[in-house]
N, C-alpha and C. Protein backbone atom coordinates (compact mmCIF):
# COMPACT_ATOMS: atom_id res chain seq x y z
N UNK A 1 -17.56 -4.50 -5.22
CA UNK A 1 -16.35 -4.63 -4.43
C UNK A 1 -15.73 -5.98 -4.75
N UNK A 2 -14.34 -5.89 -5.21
CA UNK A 2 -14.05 -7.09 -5.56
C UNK A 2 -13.30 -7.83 -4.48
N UNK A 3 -12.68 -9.18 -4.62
CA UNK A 3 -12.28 -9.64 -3.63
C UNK A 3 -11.08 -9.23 -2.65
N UNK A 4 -10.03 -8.30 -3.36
CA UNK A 4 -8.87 -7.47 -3.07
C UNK A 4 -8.77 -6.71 -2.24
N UNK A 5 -9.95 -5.90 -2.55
CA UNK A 5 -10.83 -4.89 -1.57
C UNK A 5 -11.17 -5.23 -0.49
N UNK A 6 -12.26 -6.21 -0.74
CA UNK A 6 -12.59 -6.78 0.55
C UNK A 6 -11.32 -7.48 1.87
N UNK A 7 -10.49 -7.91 0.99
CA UNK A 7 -9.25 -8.88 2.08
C UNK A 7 -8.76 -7.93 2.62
N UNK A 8 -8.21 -6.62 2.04
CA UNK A 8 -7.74 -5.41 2.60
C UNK A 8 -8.33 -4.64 3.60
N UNK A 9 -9.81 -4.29 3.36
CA UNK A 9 -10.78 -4.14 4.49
C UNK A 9 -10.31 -4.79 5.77
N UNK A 10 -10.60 -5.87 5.18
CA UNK A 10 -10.64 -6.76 6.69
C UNK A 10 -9.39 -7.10 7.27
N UNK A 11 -8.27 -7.08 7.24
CA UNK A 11 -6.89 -6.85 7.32
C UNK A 11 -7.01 -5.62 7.97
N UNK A 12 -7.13 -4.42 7.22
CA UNK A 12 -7.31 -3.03 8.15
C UNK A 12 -8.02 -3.02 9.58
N UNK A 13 -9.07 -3.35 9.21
CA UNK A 13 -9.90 -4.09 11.06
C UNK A 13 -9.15 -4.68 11.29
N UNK A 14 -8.34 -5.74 10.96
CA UNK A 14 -7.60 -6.42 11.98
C UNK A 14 -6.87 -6.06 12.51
N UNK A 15 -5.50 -5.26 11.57
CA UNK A 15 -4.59 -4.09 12.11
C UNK A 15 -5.43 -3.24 13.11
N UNK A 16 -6.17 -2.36 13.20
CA UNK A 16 -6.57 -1.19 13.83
C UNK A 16 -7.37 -2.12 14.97
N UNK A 17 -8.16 -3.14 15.15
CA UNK A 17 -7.89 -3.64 16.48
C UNK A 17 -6.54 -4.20 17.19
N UNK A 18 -5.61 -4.53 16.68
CA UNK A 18 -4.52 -5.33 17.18
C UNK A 18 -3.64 -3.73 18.29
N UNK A 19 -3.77 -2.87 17.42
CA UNK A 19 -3.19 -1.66 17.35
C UNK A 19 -3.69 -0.93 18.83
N UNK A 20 -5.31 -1.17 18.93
CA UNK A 20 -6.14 -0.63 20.24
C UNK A 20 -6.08 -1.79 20.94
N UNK A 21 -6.07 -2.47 20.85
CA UNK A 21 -6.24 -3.72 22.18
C UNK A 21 -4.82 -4.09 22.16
N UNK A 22 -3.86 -4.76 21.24
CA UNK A 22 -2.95 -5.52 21.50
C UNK A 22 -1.78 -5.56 22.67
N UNK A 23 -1.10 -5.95 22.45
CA UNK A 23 0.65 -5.92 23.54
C UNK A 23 0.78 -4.49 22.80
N UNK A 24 1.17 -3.45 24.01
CA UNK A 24 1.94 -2.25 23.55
C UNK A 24 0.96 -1.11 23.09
N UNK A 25 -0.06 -1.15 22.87
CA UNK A 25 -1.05 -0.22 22.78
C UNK A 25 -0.77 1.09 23.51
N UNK A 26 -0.61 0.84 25.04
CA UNK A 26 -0.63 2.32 25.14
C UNK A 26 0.51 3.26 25.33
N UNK A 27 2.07 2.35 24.36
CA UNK A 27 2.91 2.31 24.30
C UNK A 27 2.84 3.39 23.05
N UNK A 28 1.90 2.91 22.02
CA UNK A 28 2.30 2.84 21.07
C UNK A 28 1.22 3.99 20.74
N UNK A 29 0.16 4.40 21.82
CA UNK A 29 0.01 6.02 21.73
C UNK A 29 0.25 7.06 21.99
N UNK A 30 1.09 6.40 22.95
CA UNK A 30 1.88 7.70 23.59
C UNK A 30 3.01 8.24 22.50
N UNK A 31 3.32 6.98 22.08
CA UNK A 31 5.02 7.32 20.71
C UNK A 31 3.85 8.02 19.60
N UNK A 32 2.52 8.23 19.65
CA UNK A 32 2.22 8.49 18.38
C UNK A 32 1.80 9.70 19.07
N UNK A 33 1.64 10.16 20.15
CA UNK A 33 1.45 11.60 20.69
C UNK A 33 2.43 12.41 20.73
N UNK A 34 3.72 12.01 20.80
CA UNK A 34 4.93 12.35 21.10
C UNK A 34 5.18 12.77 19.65
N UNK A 35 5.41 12.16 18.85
CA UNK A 35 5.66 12.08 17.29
C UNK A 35 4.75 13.66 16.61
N UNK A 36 3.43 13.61 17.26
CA UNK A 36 2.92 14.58 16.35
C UNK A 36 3.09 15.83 17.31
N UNK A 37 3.31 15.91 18.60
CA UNK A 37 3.80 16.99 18.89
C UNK A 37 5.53 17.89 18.38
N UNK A 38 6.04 16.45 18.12
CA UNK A 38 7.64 16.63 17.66
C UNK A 38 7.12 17.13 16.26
N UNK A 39 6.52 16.65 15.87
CA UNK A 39 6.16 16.94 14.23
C UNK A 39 5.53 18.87 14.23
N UNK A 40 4.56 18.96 15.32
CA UNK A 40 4.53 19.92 15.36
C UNK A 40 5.78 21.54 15.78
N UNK A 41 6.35 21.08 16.33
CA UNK A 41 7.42 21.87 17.02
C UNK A 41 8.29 22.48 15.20
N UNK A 42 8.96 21.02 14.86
CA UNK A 42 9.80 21.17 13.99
C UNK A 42 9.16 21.98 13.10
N UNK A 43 7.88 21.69 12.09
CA UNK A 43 6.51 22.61 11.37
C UNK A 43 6.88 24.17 11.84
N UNK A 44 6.65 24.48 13.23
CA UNK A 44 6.47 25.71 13.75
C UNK A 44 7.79 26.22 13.78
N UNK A 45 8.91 25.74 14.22
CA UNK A 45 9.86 25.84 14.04
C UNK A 45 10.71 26.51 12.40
N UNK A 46 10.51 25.56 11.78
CA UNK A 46 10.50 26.11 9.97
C UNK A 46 9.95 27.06 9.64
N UNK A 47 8.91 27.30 9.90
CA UNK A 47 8.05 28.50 9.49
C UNK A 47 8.82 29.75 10.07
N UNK A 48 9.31 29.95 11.44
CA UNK A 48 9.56 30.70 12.21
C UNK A 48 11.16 31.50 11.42
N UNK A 49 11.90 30.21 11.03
CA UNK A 49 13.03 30.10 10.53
C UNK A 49 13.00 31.21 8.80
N UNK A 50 11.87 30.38 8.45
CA UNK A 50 11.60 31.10 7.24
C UNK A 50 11.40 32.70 7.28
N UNK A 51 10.64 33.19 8.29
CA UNK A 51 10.13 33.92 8.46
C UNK A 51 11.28 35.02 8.95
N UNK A 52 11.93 34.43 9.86
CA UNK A 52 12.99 35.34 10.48
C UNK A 52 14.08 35.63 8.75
N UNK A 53 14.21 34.60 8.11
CA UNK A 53 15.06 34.63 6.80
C UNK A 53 14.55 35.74 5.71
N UNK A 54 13.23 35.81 6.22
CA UNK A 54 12.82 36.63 5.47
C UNK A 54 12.61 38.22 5.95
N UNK A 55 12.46 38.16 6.71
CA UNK A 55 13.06 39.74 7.58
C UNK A 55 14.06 40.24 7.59
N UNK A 56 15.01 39.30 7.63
CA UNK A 56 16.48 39.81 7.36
C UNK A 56 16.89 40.12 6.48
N UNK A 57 16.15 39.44 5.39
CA UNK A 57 16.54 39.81 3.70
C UNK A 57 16.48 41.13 3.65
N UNK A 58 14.66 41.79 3.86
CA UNK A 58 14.22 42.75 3.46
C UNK A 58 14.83 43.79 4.27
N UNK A 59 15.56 43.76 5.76
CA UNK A 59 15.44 44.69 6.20
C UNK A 59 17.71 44.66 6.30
N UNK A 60 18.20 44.10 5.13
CA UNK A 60 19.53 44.34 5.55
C UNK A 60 20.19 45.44 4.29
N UNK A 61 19.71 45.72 4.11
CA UNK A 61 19.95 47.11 3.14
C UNK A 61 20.31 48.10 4.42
């Protein structure tokens, strides 16, 4: 492991505690709960979209 590696490591621990303990933490899980439910919707959403696009194709004859 060279030294690059290692500074980055430990930078990452630093980030990912600052992240759980710091100012805004449980600010800043809630925006990241929010985010992947929005992320999910839109996902399910597309698919749904696709899906309906594709029914209509086949069935407008």
């Amino acid at each position: 492991m060279d030294v690059r590696e290692e500074f980055e490591g430990r930078v990452k621990k630093l980030e990912s505690f600052i992240e759980d303990k710091g100012f805004g933490s449980k600010q800043l899980k809630k925006a990241k709960k929010v985010q992947r439910s929005i992320n999910t919707v839109v996902f399910l959403g597309s698919i749904l979209t696709a899906a309906g696009i594709a029914i209509w194709a086949l069935n407008r004859d």
